[in-house]
C-alpha atoms as a PDB file:
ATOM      1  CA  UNK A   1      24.014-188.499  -3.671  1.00  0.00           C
ATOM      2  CA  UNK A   2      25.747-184.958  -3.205  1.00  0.00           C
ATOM      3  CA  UNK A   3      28.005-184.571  -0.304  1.00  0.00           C
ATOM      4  CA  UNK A   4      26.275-181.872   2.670  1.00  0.00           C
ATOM      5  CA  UNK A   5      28.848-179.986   4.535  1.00  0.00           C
ATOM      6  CA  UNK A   6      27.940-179.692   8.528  1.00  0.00           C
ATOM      7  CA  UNK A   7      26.616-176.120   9.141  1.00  0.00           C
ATOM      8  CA  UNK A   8      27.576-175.017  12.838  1.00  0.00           C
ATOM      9  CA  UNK A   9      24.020-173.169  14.240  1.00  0.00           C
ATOM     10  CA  UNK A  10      24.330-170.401  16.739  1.00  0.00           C
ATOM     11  CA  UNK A  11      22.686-171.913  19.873  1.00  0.00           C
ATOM     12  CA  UNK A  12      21.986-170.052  23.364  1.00  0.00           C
ATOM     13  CA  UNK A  13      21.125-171.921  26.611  1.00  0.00           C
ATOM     14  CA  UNK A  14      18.843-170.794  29.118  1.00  0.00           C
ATOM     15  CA  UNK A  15      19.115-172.327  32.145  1.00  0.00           C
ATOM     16  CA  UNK A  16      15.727-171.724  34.386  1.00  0.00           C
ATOM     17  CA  UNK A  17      16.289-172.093  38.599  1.00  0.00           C
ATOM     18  CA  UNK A  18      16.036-170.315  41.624  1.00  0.00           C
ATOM     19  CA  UNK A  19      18.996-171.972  43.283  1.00  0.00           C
ATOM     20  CA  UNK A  20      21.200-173.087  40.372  1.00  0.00           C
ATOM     21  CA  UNK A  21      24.212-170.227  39.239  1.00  0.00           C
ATOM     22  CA  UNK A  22      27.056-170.748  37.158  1.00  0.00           C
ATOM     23  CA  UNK A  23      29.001-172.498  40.071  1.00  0.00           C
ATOM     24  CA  UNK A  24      26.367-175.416  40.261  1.00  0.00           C
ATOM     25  CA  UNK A  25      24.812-175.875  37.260  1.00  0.00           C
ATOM     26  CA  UNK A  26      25.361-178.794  35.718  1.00  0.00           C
ATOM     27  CA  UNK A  27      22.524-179.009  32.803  1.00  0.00           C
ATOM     28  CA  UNK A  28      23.734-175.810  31.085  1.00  0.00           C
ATOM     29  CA  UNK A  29      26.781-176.990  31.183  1.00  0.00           C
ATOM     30  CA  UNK A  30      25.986-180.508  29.822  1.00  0.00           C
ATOM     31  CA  UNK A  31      23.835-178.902  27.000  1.00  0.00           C
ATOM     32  CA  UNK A  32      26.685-176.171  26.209  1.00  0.00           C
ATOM     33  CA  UNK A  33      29.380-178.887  25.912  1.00  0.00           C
ATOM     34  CA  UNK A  34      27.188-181.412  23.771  1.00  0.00           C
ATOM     35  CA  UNK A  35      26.541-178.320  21.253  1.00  0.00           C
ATOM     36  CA  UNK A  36      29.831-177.344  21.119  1.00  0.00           C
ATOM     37  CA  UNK A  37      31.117-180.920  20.869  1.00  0.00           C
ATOM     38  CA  UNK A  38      29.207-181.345  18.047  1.00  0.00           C
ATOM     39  CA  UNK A  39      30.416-178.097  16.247  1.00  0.00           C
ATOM     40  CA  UNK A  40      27.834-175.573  16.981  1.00  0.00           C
ATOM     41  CA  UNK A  41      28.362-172.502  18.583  1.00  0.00           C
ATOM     42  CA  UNK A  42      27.264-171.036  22.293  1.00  0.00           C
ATOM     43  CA  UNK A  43      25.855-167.895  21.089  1.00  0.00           C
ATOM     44  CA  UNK A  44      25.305-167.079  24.937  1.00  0.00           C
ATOM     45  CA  UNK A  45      24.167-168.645  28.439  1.00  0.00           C
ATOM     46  CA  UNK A  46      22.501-167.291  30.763  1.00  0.00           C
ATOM     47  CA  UNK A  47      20.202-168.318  34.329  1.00  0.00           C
ATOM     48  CA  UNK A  48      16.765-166.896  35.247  1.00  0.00           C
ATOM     49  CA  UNK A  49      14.746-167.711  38.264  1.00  0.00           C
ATOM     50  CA  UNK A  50      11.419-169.298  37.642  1.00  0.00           C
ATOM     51  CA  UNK A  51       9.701-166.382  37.015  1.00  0.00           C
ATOM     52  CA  UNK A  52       7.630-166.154  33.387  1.00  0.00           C
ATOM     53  CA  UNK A  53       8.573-162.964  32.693  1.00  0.00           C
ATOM     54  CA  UNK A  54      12.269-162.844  33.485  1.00  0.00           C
ATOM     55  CA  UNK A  55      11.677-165.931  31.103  1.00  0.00           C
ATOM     56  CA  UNK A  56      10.242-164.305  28.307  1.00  0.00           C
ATOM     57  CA  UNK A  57      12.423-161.277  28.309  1.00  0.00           C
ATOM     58  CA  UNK A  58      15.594-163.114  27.969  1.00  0.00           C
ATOM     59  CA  UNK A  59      13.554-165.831  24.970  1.00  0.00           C
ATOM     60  CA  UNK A  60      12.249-162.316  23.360  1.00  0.00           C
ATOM     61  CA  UNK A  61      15.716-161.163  23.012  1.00  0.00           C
ATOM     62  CA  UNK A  62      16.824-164.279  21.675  1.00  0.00           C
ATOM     63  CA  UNK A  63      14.110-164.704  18.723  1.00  0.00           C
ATOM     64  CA  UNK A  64      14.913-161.153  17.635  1.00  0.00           C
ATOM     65  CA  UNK A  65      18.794-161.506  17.117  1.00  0.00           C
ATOM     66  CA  UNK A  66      19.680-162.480  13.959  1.00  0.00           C
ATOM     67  CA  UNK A  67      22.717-164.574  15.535  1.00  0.00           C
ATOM     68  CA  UNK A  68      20.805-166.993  17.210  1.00  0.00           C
ATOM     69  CA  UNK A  69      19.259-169.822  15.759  1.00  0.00           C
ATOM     70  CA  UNK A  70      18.409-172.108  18.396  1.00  0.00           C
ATOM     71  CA  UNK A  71      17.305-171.917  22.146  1.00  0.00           C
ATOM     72  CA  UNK A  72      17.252-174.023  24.533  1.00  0.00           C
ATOM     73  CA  UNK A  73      16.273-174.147  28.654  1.00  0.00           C
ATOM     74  CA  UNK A  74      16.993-176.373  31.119  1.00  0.00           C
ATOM     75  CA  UNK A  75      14.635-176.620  33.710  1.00  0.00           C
ATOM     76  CA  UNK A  76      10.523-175.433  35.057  1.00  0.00           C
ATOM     77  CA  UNK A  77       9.066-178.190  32.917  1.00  0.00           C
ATOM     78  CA  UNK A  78       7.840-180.064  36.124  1.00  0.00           C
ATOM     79  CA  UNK A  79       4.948-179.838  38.016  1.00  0.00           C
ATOM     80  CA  UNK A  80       5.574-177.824  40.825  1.00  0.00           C
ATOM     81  CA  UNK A  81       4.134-174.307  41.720  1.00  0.00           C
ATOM     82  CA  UNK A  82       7.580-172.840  40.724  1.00  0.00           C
ATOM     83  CA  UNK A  83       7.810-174.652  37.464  1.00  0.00           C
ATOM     84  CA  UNK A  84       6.437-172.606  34.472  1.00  0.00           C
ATOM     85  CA  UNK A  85       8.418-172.900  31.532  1.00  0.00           C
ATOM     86  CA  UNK A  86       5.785-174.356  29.570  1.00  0.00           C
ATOM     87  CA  UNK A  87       3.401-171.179  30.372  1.00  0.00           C
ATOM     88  CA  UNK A  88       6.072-168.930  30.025  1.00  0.00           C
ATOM     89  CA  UNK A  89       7.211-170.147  26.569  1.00  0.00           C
ATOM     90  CA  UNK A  90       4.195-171.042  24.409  1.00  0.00           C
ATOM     91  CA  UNK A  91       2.218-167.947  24.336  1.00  0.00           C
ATOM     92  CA  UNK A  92       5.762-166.980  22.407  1.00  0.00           C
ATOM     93  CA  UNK A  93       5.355-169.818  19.670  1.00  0.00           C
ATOM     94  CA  UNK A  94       4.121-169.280  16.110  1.00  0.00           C
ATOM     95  CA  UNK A  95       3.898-172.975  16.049  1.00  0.00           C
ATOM     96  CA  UNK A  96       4.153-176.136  18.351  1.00  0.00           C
ATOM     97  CA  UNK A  97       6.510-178.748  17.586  1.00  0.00           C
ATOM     98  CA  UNK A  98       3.767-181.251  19.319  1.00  0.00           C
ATOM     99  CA  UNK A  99       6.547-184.417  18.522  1.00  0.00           C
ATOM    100  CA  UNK A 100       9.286-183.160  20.366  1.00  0.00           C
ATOM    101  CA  UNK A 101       7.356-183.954  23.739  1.00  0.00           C
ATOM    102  CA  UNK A 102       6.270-187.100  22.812  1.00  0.00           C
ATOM    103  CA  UNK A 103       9.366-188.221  21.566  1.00  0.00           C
ATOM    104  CA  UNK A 104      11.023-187.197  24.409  1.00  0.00           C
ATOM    105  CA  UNK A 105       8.568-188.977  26.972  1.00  0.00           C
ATOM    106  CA  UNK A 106       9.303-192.131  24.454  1.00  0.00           C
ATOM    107  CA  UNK A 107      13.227-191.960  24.918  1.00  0.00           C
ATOM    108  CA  UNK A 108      12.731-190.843  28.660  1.00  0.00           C
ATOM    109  CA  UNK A 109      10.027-193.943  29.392  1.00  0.00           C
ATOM    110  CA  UNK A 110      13.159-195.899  28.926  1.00  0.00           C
ATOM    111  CA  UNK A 111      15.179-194.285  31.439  1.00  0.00           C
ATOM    112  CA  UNK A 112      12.941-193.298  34.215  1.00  0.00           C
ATOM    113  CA  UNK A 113       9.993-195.407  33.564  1.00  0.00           C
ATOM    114  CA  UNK A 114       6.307-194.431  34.069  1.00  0.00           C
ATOM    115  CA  UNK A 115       8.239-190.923  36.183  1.00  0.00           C
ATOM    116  CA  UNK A 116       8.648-189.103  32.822  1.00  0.00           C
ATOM    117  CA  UNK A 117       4.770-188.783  32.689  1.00  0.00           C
ATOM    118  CA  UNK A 118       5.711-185.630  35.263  1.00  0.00           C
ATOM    119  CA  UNK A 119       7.507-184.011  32.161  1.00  0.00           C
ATOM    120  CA  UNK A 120       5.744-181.017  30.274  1.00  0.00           C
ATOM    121  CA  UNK A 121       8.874-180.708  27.723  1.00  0.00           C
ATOM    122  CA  UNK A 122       7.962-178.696  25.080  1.00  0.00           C
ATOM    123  CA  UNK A 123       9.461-176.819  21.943  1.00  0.00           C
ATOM    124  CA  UNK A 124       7.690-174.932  19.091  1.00  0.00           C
ATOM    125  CA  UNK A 125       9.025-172.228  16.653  1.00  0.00           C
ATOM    126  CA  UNK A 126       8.898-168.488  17.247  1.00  0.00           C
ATOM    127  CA  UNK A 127       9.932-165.709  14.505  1.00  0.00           C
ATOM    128  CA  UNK A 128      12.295-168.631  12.751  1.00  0.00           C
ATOM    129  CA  UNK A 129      13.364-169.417  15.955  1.00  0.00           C
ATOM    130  CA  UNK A 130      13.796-172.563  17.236  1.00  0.00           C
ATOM    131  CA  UNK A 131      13.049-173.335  21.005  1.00  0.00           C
ATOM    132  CA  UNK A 132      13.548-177.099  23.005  1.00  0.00           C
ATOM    133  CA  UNK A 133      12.318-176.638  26.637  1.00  0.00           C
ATOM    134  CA  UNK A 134      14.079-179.521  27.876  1.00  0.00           C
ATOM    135  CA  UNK A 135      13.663-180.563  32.221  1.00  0.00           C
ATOM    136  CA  UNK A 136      16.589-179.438  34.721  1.00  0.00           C
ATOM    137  CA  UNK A 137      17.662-182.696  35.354  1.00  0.00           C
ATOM    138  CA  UNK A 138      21.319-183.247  33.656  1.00  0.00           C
ATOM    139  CA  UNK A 139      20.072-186.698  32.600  1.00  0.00           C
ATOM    140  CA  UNK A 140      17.101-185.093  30.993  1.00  0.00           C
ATOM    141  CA  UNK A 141      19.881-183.321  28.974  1.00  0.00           C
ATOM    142  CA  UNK A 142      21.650-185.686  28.009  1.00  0.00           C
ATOM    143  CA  UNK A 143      18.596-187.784  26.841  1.00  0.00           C
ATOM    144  CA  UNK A 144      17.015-184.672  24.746  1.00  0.00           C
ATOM    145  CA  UNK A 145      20.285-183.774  23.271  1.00  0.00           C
ATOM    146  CA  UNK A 146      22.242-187.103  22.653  1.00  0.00           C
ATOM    147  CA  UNK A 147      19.299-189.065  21.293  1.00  0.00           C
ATOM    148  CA  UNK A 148      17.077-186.221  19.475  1.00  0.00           C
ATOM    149  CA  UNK A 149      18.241-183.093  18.859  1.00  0.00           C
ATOM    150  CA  UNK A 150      22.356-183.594  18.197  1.00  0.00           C
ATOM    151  CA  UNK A 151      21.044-185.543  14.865  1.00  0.00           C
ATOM    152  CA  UNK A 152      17.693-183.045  14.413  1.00  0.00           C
ATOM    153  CA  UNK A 153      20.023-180.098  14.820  1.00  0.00           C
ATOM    154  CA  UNK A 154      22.690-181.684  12.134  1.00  0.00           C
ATOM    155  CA  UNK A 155      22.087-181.014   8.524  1.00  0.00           C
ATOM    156  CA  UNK A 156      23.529-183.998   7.044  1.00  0.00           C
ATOM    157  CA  UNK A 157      20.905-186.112   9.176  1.00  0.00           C
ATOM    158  CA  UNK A 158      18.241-188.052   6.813  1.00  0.00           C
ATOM    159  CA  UNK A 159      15.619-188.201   6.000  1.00  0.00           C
ATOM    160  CA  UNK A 160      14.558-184.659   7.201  1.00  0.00           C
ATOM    161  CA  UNK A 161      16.058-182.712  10.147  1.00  0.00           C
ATOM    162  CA  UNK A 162      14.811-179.005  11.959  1.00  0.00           C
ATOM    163  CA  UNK A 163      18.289-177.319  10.490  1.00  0.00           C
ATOM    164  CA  UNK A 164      17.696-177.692   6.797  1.00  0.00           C
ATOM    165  CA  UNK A 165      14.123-175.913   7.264  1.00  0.00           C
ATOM    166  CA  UNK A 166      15.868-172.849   9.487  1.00  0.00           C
ATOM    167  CA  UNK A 167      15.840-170.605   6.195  1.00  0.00           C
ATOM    168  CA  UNK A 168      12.277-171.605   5.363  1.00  0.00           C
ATOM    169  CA  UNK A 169      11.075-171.047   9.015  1.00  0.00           C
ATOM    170  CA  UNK A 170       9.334-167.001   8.479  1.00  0.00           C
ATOM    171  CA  UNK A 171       8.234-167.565   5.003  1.00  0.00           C
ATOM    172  CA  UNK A 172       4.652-166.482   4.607  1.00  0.00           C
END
């Protein structure tokens, strides 16, 4: 079988909180040093309240530049009144990656038990964009990164993984 070569992605982090900044944030930073660990690249990071437009403003950017592949968020995927990543993000998506939630809650069940039925994690594709809405929680992180998307997001992974079919993503 022919040798595949790692391909670094071009991955930005959003981090979603009212009172988290750059001082205090620890799932960002988890997420940012897991993805550059692994030999991607931090296209950018940045922190928005939980506010679904300050949400979508800073994803709309994202799925329009060319040098970013991936995005992900940290954070709003509860079920609070000031959690709305979920309702921020999907109106965005050309299509729902339904198993990314439900593998998550799987791994999670694990970890935290019947508690990660409170988790509305959620990912989908928009204009050959990929987006993982993953919870604020730093072991969340860890969890959606370490045991799901460090191998989904690594082209030598088989069977199948989401980086081989970034090229085929907009085709019509």
């Amino acid at each position: 079988m022919k040798q595949i070569d790692f391909q670094p992605l071009r991955i930005s982090v959003l981090v979603i909180s009212d009172t988290r900044t750059a001082d205090t944030d620890t799932s960002g930073k988890i997420l940012a040093e897991r993805l550059t660990e692994a030999g991607h690249t931090l296209a950018e990071k940045c922190f928005v309240p939980d506010d679904k437009y300050q949400i979508r403003a800073v994803l709309s950017r994202w799925i329009v530049d060319p040098a970013v592949d991936i995005v992900l968020t940290t954070g709003g995927t509860g079920l609070t009144g000031r959690d709305g990543t979920p309702e921020a993000v999907r109106p965005l998506f050309d299509k729902v990656i339904e198993g990314f939630g439900e593998m998550f809650r799987w791994l999670s069940y694990e970890e935290i038990s019947t508690s990660t039925i409170q988790s509305r994690v959620t990912a989908g594709v928009a204009n050959g964009t990929y987006i993982f809405c993953l919870p604020g929680s730093s072991g969340a992180c860890r969890t959606g990164w370490d045991k799901i998307l460090a191998t989904q997001l690594d082209i030598r992974s088989r069977p199948c993984n989401f980086a081989e079919l970034l090229p085929r993503l907009t085709e019509h």
